[in-house]
N, C-alpha and C. Protein backbone atom coordinates (compact mmCIF):
# COMPACT_ATOMS: atom_id res chain seq x y z
N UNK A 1 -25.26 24.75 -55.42
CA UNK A 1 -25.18 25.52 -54.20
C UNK A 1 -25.58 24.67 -52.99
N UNK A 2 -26.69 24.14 -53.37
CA UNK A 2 -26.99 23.14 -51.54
C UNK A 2 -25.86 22.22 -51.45
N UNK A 3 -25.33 21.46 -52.83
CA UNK A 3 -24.30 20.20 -52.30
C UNK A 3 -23.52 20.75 -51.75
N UNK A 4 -23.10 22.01 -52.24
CA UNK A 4 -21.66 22.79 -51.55
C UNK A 4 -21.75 23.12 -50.17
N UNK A 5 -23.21 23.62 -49.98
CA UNK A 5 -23.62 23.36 -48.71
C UNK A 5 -23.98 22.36 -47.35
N UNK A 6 -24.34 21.50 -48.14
CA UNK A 6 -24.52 20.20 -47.48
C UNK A 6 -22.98 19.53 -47.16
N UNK A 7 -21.71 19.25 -48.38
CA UNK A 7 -20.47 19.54 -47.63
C UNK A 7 -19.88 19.90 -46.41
N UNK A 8 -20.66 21.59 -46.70
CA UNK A 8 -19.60 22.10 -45.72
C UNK A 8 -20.22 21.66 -44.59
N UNK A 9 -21.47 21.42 -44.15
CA UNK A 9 -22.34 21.11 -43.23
C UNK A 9 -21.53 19.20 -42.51
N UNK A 10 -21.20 18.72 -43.72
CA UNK A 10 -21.23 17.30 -43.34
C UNK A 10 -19.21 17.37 -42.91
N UNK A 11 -18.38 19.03 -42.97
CA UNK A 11 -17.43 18.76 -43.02
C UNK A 11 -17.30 19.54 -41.41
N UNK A 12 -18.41 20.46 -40.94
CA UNK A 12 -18.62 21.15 -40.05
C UNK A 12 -18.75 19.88 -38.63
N UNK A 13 -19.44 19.39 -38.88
CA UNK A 13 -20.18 17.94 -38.14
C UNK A 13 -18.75 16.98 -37.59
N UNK A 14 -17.95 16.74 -38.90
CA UNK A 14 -16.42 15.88 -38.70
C UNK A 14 -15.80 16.16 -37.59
N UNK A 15 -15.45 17.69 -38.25
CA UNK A 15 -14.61 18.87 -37.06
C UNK A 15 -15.22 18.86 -35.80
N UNK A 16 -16.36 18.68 -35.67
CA UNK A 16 -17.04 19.24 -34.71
C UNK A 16 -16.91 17.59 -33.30
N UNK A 17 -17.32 16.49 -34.18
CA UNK A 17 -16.87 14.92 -33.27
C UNK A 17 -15.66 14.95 -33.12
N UNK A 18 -14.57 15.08 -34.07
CA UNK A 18 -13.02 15.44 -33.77
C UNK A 18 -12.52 15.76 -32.60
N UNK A 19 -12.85 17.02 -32.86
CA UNK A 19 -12.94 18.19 -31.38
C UNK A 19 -13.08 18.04 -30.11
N UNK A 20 -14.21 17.00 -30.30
CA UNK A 20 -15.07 16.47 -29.02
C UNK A 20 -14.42 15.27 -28.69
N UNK A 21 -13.15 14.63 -29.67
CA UNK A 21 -12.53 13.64 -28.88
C UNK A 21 -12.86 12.19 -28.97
N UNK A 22 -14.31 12.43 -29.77
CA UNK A 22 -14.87 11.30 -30.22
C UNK A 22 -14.61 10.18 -30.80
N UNK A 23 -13.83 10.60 -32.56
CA UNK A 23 -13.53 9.83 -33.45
C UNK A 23 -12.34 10.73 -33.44
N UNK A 24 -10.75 10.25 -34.11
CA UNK A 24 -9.89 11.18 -35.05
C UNK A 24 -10.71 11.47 -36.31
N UNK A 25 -10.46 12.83 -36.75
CA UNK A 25 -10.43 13.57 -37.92
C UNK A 25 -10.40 12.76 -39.03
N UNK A 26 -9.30 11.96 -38.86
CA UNK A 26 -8.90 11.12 -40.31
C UNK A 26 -9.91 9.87 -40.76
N UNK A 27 -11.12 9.71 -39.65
CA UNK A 27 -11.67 8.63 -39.53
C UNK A 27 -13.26 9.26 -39.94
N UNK A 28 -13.46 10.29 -40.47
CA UNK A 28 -14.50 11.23 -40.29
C UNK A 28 -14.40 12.34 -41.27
N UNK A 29 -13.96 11.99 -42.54
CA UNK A 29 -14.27 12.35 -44.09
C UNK A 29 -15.29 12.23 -44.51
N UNK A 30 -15.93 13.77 -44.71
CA UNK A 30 -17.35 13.91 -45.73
C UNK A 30 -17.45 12.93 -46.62
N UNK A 31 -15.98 12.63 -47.03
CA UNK A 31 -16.10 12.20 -48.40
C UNK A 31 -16.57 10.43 -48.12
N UNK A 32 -15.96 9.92 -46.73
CA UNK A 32 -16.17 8.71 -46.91
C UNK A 32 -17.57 7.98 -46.86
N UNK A 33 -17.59 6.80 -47.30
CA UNK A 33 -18.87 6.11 -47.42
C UNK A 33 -19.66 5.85 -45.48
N UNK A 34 -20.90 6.56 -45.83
CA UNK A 34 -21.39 6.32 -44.08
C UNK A 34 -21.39 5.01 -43.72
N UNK A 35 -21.29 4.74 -42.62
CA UNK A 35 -21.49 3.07 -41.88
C UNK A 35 -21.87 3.43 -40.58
N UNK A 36 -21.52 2.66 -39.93
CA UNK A 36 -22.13 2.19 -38.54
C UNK A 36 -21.21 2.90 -37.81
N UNK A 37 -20.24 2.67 -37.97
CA UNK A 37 -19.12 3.36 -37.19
C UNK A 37 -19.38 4.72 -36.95
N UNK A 38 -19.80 5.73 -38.14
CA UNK A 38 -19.92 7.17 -38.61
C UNK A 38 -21.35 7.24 -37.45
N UNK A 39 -22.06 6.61 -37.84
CA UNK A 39 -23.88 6.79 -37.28
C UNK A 39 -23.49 6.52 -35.73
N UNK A 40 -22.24 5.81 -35.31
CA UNK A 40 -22.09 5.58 -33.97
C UNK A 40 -21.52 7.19 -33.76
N UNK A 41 -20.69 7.36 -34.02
CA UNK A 41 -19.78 8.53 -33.63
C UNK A 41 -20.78 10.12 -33.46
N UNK A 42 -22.05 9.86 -34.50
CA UNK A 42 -23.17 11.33 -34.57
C UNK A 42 -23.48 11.01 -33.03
N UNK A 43 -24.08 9.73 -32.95
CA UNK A 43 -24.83 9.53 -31.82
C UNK A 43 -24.36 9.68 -30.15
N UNK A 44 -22.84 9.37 -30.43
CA UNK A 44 -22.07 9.89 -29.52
C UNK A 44 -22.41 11.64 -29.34
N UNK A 45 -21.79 11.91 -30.34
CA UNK A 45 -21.72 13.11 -29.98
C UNK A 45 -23.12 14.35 -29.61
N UNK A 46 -24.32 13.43 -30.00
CA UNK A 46 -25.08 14.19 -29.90
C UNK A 46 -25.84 14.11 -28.38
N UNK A 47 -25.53 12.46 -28.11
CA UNK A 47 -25.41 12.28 -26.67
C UNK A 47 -25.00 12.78 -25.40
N UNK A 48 -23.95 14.01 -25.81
CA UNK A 48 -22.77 15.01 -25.44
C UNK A 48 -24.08 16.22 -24.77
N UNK A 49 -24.48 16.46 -25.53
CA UNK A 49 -25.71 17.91 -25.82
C UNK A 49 -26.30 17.80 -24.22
N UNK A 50 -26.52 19.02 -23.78
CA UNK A 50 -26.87 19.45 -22.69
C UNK A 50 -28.76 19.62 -22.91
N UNK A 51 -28.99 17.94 -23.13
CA UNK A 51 -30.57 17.73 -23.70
C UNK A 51 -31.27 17.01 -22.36
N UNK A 52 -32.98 17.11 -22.62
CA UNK A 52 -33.19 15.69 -21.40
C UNK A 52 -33.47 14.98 -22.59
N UNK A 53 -33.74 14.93 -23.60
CA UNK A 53 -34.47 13.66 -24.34
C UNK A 53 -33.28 13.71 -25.81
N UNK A 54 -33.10 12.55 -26.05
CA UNK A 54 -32.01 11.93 -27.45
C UNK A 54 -33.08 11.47 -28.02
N UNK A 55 -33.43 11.15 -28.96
CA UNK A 55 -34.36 10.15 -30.24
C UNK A 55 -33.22 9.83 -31.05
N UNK A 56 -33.18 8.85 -30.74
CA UNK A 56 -32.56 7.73 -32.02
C UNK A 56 -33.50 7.23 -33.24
N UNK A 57 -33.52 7.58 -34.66
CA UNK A 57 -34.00 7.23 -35.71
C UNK A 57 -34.07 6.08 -35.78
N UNK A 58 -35.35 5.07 -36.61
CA UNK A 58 -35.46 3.65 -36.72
C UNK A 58 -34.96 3.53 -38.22
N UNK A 59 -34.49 4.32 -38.92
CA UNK A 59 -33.82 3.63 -40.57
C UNK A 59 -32.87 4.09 -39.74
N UNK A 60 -31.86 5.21 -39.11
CA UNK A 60 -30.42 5.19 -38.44
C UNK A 60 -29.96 3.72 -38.13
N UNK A 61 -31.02 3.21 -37.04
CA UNK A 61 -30.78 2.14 -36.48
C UNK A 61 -30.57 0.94 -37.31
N UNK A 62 -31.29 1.03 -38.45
CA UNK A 62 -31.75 -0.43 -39.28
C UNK A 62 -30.58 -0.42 -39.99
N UNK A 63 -29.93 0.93 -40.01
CA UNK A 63 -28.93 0.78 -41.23
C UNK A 63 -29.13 0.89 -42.36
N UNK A 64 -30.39 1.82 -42.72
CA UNK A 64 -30.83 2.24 -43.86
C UNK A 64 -29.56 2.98 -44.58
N UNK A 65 -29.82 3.31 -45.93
CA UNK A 65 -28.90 3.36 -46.54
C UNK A 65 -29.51 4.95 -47.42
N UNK A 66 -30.86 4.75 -47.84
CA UNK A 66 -31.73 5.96 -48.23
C UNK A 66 -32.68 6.37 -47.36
N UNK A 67 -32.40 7.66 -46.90
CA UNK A 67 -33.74 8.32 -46.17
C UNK A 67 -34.97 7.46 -46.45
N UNK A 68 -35.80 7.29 -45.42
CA UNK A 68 -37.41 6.92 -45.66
C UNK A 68 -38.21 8.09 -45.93
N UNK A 69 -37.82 9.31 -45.49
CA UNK A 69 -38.97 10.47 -46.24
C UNK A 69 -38.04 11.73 -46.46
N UNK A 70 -38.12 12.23 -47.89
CA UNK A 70 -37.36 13.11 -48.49
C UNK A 70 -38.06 14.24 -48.59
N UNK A 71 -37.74 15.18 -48.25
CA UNK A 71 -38.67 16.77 -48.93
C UNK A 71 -39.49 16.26 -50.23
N UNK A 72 -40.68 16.68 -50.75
CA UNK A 72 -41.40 16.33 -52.41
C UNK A 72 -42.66 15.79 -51.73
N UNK A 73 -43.29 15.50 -52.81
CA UNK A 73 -45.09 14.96 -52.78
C UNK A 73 -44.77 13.73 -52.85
N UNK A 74 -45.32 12.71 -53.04
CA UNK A 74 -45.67 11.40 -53.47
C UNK A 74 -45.91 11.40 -54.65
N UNK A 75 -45.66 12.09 -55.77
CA UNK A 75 -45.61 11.77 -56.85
C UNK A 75 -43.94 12.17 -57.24
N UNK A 76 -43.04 12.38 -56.37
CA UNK A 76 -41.60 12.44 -56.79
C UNK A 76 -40.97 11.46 -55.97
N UNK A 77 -41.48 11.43 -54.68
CA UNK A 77 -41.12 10.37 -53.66
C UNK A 77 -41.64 9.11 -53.04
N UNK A 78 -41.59 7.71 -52.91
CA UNK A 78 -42.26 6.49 -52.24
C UNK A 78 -42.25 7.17 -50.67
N UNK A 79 -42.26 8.27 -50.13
CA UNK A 79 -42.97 8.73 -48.77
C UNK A 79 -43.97 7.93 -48.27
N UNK A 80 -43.21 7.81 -46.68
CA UNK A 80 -44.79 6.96 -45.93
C UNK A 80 -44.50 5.63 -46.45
N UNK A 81 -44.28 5.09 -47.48
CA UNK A 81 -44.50 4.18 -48.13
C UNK A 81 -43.58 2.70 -48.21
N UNK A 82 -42.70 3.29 -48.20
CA UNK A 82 -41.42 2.15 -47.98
C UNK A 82 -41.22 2.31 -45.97
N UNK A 83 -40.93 0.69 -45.92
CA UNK A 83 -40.67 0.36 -44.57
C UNK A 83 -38.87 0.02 -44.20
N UNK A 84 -39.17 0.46 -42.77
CA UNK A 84 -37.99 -0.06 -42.20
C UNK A 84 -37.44 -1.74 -42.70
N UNK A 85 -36.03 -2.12 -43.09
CA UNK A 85 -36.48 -3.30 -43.78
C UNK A 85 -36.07 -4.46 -41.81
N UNK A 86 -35.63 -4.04 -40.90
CA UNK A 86 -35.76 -4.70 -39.71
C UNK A 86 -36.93 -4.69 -38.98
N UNK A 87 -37.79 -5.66 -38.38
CA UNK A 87 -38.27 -5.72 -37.43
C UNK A 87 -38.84 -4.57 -36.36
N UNK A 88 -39.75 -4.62 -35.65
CA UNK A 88 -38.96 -3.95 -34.39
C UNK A 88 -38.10 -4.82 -33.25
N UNK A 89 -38.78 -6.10 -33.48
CA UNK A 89 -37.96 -6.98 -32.47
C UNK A 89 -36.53 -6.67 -32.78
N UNK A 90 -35.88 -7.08 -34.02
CA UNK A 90 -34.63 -6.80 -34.00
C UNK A 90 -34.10 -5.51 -33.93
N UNK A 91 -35.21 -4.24 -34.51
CA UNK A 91 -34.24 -3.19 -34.37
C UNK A 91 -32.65 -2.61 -33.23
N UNK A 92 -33.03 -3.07 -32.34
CA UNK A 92 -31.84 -2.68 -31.55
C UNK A 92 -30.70 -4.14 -30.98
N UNK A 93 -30.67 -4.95 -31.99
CA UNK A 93 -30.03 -5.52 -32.60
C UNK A 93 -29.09 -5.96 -33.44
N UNK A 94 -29.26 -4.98 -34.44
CA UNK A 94 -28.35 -4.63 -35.77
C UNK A 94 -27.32 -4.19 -35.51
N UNK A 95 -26.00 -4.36 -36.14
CA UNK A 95 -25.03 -4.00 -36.00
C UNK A 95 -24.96 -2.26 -35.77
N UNK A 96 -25.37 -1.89 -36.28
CA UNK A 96 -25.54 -0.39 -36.69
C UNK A 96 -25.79 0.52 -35.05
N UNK A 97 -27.13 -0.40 -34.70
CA UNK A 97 -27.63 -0.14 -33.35
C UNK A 97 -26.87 -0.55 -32.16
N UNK A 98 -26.23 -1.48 -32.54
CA UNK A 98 -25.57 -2.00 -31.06
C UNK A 98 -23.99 -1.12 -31.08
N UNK A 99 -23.40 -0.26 -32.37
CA UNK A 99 -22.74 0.44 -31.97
C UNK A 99 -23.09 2.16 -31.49
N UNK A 100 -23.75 2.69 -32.25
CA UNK A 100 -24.82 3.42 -31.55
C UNK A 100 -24.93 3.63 -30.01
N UNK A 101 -25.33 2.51 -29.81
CA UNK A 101 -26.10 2.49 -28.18
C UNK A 101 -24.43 2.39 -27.43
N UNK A 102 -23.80 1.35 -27.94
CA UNK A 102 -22.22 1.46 -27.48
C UNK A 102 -21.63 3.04 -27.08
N UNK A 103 -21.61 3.66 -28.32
CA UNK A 103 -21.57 5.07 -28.14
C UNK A 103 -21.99 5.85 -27.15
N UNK A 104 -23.34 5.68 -26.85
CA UNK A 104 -24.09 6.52 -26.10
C UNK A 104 -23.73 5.80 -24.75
N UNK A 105 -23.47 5.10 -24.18
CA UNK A 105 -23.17 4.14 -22.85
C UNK A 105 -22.05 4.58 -22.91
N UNK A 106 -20.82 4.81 -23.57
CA UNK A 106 -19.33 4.96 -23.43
C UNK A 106 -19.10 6.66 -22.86
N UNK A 107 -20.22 7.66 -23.71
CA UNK A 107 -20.10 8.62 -23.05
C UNK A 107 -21.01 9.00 -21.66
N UNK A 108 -21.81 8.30 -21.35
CA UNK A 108 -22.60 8.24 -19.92
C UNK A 108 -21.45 7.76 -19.02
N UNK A 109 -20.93 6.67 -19.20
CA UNK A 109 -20.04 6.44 -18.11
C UNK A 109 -18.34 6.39 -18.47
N UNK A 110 -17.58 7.38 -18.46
CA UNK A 110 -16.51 7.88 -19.41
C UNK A 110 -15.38 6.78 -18.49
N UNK A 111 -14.69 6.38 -18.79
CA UNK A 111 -13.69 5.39 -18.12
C UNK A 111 -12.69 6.56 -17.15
């Protein structure tokens, strides 16, 4: 029941950058493997939001691959425990980050 949920959630999200003009549809499959490109396109769009403050995540940025803290105790999860594997110097550096921030600059100043 949650994966089915988490799906529809991650198929809701697609539609939803699509829409917004962001990415094409075809480029923005639940099914496909996340990258930089995908983490650029959230960040776009969340950049969109009628917010004063964005937070950008530091494993988003690093290009983490597994959450750093999962729902559970520390005896199901390394919580707290495992580090960002970048820097902070480099964090906004990484490929991951410099499309990201691309994102967020492309919709501040729209051509």
């Amino acid at each position: 029941m949650a994966k089915q949920e988490r799906a529809r959630e991650k198929r809701a999200l697609c539609d939803a950058i699509a829409l917004a003009g962001i990415a094409p549809a075809a480029a923005l499959s639940p099914e496909t493997p996340h990258d930089g490109t995908i983490t650029a396109a959230i960040h776009q769009f969340a950049g969109e939001a009628a917010s004063a403050l964005l937070l950008l995540q530091a494993d988003d940025l690093a290009g983490e691959r597994s959450a750093l803290n999962l729902p559970g105790t520390d005896q199901e999860r390394p919580n707290w425990r495992r580090k960002v594997r970048v820097g902070v110097d480099g964090l906004w550096q990484t490929p991951t980050a410099v499309l990201a921030i691309a994102g967020l600059e492309a919709r501040k100043n729209p051509p």
